[in-house]
PDB file of N, CA and C in Angstrom:
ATOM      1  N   UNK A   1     -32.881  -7.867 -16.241  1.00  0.00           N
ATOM      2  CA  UNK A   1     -32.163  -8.915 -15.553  1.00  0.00           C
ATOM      3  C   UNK A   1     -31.617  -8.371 -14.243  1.00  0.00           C
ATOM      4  N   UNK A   2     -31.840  -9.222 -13.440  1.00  0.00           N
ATOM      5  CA  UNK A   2     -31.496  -8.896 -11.676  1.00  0.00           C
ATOM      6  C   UNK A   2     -30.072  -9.606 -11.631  1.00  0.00           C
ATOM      7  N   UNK A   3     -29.192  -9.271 -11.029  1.00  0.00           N
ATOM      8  CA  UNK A   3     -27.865  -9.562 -10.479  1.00  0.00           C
ATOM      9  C   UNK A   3     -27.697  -9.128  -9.317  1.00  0.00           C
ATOM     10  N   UNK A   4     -26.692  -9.500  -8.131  1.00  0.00           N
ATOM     11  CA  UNK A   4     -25.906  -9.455  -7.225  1.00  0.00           C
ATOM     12  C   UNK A   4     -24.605  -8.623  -7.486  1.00  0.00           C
ATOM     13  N   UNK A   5     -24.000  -7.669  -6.403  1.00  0.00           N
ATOM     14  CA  UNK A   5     -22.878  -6.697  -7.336  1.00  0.00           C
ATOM     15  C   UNK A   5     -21.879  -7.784  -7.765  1.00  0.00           C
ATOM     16  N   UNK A   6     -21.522  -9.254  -6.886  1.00  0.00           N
ATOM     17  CA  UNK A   6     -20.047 -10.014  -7.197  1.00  0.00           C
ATOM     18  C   UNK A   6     -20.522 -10.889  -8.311  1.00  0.00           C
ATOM     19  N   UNK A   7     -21.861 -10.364  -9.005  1.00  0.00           N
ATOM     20  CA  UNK A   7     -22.084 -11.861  -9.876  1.00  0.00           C
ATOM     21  C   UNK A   7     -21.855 -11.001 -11.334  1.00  0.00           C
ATOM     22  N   UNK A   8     -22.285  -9.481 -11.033  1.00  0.00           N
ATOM     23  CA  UNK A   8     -21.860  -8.575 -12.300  1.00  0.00           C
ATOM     24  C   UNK A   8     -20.652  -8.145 -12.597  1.00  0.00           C
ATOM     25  N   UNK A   9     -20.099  -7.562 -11.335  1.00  0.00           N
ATOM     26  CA  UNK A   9     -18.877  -7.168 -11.284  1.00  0.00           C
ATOM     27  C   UNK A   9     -17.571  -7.510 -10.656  1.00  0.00           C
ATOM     28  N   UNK A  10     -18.307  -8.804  -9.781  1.00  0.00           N
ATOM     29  CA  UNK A  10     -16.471  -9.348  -9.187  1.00  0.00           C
ATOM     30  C   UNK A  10     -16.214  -8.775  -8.217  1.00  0.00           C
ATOM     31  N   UNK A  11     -15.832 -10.147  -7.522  1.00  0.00           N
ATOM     32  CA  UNK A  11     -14.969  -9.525  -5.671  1.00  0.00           C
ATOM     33  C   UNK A  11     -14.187  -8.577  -6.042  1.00  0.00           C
ATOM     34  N   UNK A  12     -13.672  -7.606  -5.429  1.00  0.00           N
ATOM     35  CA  UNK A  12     -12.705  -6.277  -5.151  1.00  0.00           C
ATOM     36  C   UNK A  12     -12.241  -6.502  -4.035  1.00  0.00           C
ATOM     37  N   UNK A  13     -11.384  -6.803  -3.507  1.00  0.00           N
ATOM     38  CA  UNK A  13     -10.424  -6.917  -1.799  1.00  0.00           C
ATOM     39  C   UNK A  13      -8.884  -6.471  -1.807  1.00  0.00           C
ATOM     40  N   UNK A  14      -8.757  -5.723  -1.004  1.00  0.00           N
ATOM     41  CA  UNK A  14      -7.317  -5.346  -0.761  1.00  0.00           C
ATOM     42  C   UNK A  14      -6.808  -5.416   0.757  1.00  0.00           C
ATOM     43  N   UNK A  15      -5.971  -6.659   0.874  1.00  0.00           N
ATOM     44  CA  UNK A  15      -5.380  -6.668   2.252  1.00  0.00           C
ATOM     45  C   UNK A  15      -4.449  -6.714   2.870  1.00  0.00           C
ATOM     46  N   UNK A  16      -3.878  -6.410   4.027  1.00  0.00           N
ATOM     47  CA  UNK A  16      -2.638  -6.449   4.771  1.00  0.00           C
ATOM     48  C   UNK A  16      -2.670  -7.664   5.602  1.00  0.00           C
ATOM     49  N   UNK A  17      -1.648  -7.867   6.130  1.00  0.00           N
ATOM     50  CA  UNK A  17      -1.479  -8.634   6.897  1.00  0.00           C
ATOM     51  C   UNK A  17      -1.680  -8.328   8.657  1.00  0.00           C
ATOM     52  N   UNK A  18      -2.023  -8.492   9.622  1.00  0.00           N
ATOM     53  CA  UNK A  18      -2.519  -7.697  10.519  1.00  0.00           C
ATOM     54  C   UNK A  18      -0.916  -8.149  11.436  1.00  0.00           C
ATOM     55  N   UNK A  19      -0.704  -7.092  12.321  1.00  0.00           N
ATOM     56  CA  UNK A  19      -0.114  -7.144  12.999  1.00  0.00           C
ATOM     57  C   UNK A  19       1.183  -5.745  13.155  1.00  0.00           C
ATOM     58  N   UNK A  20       2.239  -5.523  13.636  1.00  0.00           N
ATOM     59  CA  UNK A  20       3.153  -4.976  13.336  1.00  0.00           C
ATOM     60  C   UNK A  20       4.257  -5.378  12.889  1.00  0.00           C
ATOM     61  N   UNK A  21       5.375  -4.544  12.452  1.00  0.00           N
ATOM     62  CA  UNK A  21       6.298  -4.625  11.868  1.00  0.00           C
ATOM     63  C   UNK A  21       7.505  -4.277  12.607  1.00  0.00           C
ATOM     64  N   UNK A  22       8.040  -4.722  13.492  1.00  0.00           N
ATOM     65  CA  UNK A  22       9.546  -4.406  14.011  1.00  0.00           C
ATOM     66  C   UNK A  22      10.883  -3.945  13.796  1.00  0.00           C
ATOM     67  N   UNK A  23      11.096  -3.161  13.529  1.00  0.00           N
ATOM     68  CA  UNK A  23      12.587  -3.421  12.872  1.00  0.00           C
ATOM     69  C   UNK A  23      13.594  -1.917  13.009  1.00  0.00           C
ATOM     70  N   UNK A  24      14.624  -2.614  13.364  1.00  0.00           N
ATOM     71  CA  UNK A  24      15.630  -1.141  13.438  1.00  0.00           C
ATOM     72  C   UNK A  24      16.409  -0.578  12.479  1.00  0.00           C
ATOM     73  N   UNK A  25      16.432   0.785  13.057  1.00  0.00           N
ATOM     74  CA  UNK A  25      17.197   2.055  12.191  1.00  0.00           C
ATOM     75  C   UNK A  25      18.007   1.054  10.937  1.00  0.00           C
ATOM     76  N   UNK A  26      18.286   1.504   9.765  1.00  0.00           N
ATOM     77  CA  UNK A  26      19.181   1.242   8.865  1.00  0.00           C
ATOM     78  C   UNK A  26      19.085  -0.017   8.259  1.00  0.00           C
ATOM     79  N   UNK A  27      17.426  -0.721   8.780  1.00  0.00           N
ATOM     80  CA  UNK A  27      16.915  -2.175   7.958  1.00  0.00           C
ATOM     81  C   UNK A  27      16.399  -1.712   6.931  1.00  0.00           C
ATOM     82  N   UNK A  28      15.609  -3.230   6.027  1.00  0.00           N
ATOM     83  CA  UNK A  28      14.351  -2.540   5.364  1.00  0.00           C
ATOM     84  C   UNK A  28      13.289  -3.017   5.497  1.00  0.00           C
ATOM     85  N   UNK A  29      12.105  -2.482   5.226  1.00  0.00           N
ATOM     86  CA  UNK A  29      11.307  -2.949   5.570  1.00  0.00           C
ATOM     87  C   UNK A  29      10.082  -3.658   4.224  1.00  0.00           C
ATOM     88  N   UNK A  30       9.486  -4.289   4.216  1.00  0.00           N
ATOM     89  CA  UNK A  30       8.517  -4.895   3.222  1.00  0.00           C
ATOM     90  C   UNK A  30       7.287  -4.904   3.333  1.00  0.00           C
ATOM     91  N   UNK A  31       6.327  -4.169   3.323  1.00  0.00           N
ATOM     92  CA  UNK A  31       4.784  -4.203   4.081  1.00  0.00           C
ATOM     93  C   UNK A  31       4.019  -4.700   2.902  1.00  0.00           C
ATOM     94  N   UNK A  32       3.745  -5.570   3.589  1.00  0.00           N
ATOM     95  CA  UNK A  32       3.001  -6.940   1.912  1.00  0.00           C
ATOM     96  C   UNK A  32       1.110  -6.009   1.335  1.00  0.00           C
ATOM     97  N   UNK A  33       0.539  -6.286   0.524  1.00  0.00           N
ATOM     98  CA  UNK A  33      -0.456  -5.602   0.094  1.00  0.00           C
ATOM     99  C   UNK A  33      -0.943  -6.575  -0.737  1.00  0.00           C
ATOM    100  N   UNK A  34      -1.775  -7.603  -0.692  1.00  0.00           N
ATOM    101  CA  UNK A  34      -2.326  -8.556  -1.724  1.00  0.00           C
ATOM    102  C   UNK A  34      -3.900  -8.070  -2.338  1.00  0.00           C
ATOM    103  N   UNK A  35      -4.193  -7.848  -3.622  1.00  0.00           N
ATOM    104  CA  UNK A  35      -5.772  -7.980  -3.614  1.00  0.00           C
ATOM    105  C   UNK A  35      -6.447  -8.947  -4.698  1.00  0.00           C
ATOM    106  N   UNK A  36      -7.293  -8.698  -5.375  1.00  0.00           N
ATOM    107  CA  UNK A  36      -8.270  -8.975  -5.915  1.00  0.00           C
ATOM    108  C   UNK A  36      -9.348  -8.063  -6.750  1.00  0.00           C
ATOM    109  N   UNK A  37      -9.356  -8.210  -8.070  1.00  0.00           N
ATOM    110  CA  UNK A  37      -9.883  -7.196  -8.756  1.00  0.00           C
ATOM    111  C   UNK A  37     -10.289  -8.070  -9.587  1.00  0.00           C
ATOM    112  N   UNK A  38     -11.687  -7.333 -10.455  1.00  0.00           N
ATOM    113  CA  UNK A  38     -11.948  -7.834 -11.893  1.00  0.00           C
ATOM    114  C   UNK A  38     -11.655  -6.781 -12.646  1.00  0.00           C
ATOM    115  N   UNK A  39     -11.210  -5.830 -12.034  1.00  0.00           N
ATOM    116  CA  UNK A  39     -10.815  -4.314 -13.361  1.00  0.00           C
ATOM    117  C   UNK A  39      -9.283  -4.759 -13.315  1.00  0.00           C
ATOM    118  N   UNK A  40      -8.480  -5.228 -14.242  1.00  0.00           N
ATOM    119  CA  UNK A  40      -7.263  -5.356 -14.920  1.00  0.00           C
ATOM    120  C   UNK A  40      -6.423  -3.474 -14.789  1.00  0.00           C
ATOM    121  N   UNK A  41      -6.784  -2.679 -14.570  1.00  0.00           N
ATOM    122  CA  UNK A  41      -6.598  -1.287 -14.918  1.00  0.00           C
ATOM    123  C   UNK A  41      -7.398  -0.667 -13.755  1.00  0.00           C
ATOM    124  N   UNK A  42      -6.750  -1.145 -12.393  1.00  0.00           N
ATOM    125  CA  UNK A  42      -6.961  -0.930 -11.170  1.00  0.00           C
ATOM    126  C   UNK A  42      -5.843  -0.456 -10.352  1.00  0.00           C
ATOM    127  N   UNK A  43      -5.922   0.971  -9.700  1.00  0.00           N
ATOM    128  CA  UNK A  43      -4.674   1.580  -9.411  1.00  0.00           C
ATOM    129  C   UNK A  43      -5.095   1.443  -7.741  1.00  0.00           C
ATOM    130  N   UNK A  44      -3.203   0.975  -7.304  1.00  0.00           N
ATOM    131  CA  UNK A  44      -3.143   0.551  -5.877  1.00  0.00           C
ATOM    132  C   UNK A  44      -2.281   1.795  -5.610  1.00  0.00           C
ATOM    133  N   UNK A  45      -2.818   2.452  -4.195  1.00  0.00           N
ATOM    134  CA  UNK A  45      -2.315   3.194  -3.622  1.00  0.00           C
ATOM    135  C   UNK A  45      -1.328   2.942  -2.348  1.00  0.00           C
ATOM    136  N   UNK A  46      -0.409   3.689  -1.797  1.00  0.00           N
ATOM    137  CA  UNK A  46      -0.112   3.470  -0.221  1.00  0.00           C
ATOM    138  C   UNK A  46       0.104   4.729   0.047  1.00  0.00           C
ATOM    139  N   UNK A  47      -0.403   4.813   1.122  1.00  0.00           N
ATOM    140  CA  UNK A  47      -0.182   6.422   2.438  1.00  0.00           C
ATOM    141  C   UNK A  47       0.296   5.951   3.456  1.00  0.00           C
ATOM    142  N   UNK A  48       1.189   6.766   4.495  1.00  0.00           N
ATOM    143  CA  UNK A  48       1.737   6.776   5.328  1.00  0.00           C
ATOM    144  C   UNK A  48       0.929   7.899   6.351  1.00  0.00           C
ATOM    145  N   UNK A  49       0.541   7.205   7.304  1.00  0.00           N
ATOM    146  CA  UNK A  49      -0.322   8.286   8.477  1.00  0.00           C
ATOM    147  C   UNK A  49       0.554   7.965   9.900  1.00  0.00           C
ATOM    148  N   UNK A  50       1.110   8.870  10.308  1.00  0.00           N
ATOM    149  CA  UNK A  50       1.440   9.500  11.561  1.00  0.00           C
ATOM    150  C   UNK A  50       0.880   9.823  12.689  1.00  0.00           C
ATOM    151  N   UNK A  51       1.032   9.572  13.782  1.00  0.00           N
ATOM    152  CA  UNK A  51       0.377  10.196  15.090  1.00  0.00           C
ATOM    153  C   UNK A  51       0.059  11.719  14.843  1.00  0.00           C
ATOM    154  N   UNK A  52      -1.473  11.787  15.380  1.00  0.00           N
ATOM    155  CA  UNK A  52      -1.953  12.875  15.407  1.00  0.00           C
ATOM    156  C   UNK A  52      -1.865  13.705  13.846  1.00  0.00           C
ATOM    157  N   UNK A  53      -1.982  12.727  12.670  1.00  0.00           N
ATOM    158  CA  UNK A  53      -1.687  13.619  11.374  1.00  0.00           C
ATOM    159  C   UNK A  53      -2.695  12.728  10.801  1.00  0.00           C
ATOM    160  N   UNK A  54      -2.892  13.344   9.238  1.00  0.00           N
ATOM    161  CA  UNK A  54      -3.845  12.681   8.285  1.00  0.00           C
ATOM    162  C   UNK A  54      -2.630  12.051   7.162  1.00  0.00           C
ATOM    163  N   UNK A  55      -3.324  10.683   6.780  1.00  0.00           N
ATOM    164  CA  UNK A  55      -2.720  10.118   5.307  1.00  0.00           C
ATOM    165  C   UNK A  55      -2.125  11.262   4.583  1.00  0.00           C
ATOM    166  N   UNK A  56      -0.758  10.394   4.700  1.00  0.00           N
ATOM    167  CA  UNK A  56      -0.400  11.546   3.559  1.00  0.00           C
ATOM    168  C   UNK A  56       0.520  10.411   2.140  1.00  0.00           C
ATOM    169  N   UNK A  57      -0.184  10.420   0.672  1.00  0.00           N
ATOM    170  CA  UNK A  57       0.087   9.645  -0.230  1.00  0.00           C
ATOM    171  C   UNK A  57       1.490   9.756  -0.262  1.00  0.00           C
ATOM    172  N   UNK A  58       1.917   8.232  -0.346  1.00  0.00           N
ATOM    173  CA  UNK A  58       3.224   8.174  -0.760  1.00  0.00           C
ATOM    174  C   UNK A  58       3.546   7.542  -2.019  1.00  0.00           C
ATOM    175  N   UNK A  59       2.725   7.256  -2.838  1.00  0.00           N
ATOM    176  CA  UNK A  59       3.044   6.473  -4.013  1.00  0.00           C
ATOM    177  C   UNK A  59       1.866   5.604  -4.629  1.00  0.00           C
ATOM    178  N   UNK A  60       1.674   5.313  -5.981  1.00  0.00           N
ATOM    179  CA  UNK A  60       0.447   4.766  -6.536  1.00  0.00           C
ATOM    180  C   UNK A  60       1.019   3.977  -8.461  1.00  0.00           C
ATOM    181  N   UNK A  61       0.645   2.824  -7.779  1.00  0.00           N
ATOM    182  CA  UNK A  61       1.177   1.590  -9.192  1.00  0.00           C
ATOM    183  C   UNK A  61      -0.368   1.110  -9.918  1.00  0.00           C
ATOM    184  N   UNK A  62       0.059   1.083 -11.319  1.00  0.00           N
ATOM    185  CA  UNK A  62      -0.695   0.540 -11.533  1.00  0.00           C
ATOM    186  C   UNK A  62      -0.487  -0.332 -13.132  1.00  0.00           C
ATOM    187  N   UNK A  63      -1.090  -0.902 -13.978  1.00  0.00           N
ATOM    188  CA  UNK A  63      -0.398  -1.398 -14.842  1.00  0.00           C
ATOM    189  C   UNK A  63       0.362  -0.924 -15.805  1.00  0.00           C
ATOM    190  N   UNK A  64      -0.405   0.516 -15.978  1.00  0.00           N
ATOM    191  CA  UNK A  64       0.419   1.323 -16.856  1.00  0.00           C
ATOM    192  C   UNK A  64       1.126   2.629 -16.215  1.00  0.00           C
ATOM    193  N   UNK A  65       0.640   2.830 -15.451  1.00  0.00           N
ATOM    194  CA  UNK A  65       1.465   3.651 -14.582  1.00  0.00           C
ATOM    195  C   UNK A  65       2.109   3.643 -13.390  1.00  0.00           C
ATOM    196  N   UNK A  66       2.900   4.610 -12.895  1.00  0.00           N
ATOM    197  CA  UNK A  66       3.426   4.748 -11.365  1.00  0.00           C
ATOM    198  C   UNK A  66       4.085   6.284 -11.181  1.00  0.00           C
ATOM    199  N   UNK A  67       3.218   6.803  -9.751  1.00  0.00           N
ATOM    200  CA  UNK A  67       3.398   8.021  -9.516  1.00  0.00           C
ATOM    201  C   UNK A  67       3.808   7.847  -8.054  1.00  0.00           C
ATOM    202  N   UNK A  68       4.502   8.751  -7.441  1.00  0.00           N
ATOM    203  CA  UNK A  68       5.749   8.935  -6.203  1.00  0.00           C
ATOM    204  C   UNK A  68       5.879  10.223  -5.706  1.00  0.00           C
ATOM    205  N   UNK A  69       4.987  10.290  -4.594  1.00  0.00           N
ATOM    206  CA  UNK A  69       5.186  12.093  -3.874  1.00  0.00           C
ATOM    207  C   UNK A  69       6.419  12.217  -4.257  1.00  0.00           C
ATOM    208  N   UNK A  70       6.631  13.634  -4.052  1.00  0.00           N
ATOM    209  CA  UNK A  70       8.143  14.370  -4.110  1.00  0.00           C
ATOM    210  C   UNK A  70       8.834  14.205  -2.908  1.00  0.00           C
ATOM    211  N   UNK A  71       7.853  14.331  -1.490  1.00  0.00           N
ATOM    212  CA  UNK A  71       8.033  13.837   0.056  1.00  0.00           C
ATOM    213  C   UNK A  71       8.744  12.701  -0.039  1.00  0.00           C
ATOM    214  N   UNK A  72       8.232  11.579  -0.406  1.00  0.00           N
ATOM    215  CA  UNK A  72       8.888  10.380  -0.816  1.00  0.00           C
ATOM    216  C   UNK A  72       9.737   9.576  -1.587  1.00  0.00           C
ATOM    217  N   UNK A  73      11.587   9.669  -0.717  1.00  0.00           N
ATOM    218  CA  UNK A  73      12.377  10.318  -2.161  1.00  0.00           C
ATOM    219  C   UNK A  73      12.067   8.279  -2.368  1.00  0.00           C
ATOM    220  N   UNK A  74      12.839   8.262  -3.894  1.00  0.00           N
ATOM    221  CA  UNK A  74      12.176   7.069  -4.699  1.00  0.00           C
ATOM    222  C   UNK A  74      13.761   5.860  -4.141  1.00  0.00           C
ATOM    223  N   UNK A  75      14.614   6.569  -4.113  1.00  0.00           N
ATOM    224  CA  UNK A  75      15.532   5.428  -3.580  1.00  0.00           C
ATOM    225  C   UNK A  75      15.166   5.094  -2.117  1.00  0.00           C
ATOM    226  N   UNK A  76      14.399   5.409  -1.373  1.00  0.00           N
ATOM    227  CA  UNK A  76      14.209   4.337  -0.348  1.00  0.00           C
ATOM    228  C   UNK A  76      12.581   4.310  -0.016  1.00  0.00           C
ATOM    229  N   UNK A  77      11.640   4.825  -0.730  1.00  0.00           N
ATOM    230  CA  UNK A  77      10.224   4.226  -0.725  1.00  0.00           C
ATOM    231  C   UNK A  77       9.936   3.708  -2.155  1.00  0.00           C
ATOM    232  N   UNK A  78       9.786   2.555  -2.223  1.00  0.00           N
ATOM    233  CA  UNK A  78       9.063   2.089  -3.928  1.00  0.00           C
ATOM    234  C   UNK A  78       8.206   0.565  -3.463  1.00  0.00           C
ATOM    235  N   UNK A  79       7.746   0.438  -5.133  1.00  0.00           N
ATOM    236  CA  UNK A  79       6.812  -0.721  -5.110  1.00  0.00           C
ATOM    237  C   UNK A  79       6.365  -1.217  -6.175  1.00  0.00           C
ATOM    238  N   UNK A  80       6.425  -2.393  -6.522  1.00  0.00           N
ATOM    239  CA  UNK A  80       6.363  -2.949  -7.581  1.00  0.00           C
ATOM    240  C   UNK A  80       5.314  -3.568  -7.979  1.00  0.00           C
ATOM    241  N   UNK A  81       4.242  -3.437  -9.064  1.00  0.00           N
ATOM    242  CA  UNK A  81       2.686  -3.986  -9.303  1.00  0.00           C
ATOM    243  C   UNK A  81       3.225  -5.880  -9.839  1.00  0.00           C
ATOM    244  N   UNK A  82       2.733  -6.600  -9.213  1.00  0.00           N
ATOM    245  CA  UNK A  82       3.336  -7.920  -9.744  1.00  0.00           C
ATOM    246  C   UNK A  82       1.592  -8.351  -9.858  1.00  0.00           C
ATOM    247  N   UNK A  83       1.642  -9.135  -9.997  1.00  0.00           N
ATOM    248  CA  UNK A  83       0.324 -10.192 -10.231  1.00  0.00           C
ATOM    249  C   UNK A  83      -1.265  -9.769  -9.771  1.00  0.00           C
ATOM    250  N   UNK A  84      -0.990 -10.032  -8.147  1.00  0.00           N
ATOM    251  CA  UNK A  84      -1.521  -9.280  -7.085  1.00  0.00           C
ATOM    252  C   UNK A  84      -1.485  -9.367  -6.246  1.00  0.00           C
ATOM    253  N   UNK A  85      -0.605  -8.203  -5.892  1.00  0.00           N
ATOM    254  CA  UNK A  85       0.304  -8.015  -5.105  1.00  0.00           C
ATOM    255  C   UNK A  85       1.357  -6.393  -5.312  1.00  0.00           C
ATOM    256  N   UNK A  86       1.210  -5.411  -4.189  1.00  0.00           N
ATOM    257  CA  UNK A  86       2.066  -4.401  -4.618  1.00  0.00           C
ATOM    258  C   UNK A  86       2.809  -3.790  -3.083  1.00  0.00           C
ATOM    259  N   UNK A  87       3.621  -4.720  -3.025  1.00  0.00           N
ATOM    260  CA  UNK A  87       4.269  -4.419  -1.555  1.00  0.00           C
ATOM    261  C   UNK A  87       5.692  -3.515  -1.575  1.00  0.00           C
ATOM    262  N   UNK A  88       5.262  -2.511  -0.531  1.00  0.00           N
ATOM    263  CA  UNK A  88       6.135  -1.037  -0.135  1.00  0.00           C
ATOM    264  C   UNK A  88       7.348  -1.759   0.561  1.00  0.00           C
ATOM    265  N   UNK A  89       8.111  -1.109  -0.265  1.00  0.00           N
ATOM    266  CA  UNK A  89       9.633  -1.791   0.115  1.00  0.00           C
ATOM    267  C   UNK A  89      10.336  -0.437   0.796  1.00  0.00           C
ATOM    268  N   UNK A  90      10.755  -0.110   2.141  1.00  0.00           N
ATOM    269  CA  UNK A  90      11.206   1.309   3.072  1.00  0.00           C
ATOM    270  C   UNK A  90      12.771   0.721   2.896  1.00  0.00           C
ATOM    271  N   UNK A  91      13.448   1.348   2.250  1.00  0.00           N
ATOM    272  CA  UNK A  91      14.909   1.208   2.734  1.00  0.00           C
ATOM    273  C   UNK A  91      15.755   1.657   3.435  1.00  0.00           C
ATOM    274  N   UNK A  92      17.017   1.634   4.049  1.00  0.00           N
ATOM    275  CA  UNK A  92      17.294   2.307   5.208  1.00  0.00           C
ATOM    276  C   UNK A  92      16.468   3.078   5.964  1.00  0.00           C
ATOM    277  N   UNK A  93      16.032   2.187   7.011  1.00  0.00           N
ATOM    278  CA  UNK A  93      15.045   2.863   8.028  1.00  0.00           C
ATOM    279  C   UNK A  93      15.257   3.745   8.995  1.00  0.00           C
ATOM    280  N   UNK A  94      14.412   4.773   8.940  1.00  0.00           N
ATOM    281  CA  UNK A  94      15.135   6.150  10.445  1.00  0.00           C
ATOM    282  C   UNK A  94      13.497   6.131  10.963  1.00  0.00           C
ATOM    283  N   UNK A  95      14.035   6.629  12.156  1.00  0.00           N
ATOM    284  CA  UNK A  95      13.041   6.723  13.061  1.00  0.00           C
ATOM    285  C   UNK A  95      11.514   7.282  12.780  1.00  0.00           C
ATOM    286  N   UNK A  96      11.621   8.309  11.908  1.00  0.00           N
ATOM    287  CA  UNK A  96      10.901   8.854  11.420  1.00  0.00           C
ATOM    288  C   UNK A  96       9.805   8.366  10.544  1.00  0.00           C
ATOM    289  N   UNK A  97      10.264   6.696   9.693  1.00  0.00           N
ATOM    290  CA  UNK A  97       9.015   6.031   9.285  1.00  0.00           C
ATOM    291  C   UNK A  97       8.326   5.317  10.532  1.00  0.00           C
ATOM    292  N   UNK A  98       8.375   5.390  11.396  1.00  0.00           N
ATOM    293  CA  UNK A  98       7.200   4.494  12.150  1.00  0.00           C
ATOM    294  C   UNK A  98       5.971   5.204  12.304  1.00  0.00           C
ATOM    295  N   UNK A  99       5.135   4.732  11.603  1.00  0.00           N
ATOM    296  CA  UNK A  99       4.099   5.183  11.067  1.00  0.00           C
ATOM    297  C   UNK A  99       2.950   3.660  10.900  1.00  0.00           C
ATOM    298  N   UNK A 100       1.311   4.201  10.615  1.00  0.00           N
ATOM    299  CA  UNK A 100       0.771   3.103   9.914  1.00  0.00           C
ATOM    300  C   UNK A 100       0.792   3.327   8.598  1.00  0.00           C
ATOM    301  N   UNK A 101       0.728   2.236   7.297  1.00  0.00           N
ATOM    302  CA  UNK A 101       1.090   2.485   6.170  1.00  0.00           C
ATOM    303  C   UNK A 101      -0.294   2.092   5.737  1.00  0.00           C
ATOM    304  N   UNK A 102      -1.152   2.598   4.655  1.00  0.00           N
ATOM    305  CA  UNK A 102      -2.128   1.608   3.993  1.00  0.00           C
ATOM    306  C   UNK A 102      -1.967   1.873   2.358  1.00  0.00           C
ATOM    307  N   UNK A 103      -2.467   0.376   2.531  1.00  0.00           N
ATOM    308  CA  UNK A 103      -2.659   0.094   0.960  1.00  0.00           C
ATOM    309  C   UNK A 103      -4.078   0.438   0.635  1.00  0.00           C
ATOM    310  N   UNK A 104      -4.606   0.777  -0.282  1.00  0.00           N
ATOM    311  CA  UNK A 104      -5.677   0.994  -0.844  1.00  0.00           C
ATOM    312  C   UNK A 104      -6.018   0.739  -2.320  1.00  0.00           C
ATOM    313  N   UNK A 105      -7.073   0.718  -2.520  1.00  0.00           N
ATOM    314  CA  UNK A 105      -7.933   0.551  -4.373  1.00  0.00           C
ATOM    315  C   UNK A 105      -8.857   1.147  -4.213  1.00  0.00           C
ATOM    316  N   UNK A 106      -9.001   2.283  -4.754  1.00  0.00           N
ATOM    317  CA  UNK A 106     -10.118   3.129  -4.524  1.00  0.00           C
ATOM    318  C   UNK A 106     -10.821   3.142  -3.186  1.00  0.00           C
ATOM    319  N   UNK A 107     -12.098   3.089  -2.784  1.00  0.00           N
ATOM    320  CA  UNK A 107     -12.597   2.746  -1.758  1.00  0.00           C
ATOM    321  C   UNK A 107     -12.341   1.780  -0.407  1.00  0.00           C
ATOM    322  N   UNK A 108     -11.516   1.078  -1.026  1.00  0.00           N
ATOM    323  CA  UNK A 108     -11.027  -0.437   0.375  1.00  0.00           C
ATOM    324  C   UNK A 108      -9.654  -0.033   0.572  1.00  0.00           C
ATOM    325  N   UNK A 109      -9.602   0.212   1.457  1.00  0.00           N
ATOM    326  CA  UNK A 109      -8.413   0.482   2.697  1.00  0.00           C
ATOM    327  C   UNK A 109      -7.891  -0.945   3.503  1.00  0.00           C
ATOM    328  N   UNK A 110      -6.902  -1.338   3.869  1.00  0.00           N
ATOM    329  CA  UNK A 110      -6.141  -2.277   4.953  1.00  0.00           C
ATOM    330  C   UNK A 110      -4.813  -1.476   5.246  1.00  0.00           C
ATOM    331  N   UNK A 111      -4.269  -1.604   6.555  1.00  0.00           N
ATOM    332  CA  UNK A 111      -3.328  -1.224   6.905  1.00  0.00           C
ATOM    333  C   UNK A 111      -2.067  -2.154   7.800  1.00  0.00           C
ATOM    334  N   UNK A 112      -1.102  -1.140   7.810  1.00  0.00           N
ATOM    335  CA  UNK A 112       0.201  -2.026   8.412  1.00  0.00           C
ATOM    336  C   UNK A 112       0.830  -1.077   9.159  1.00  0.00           C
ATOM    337  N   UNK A 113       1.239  -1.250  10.394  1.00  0.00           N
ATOM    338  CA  UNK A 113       2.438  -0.563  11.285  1.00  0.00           C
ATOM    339  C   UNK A 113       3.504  -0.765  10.947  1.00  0.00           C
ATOM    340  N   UNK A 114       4.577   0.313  11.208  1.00  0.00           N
ATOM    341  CA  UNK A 114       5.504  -0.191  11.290  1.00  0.00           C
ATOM    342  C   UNK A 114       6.292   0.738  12.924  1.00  0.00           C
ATOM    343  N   UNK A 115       7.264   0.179  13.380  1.00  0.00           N
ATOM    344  CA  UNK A 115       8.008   0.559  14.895  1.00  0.00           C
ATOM    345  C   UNK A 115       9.102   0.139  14.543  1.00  0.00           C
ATOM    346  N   UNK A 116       9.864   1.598  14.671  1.00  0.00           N
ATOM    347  CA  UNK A 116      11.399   1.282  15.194  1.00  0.00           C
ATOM    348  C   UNK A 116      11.829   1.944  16.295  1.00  0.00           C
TER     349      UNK A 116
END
């Protein structure tokens, strides 16, 4: 039997919202992450990449789990796996997060700025 990959296995999409994110010192910030899976037991990632630096993981949800660099203390980077949907909540903001953030699922990447 011949199939198509979305007729065996189902759309897979993970996306951001395009644009940037504004916001000053001592806000918070919310960088939204929506996808689409047929694996139920699909782990969402986010990295934080810097000028002139490589991704560096900041945290990864998934239904049964959730893991959190040590870099990334947990009272002001987290994220919560809801439906679908796993959006990075930055609390008190310093200069130092303006960065692009991405969400990921294995292979599919989207990203988000943020500027303060």
């Amino acid at each position: 039997m011949f199939c198509s990959s979305t007729e065996c296995k189902g759309e897979e999409k993970v996306t951001q919202p395009p644009g940037d994110v504004i916001l000053t010192q001592g806000q918070t910030a919310t960088l939204k992450c929506t996808f689409t899976t047929a694996d139920p037991n699909r782990a969402l990632f986010w990295y934080k990449q810097e000028v002139n630096s490589y991704p560096k993981f900041i945290l990864t949800r998934s239904r049964y789990s959730a893991d959190s660099s040590p870099e990334f203390v947990k009272d002001r980077f987290d994220a919560e796996l809801k439906d679908s949907s796993v959006p990075l909540r930055i609390r008190d903001l310093h200069v130092c997060d303006s960065a692009v953030y991405y969400c990921t699922s294995s292979n599919m990447t989207d990203s988000g700025h943020i500027t303060i």
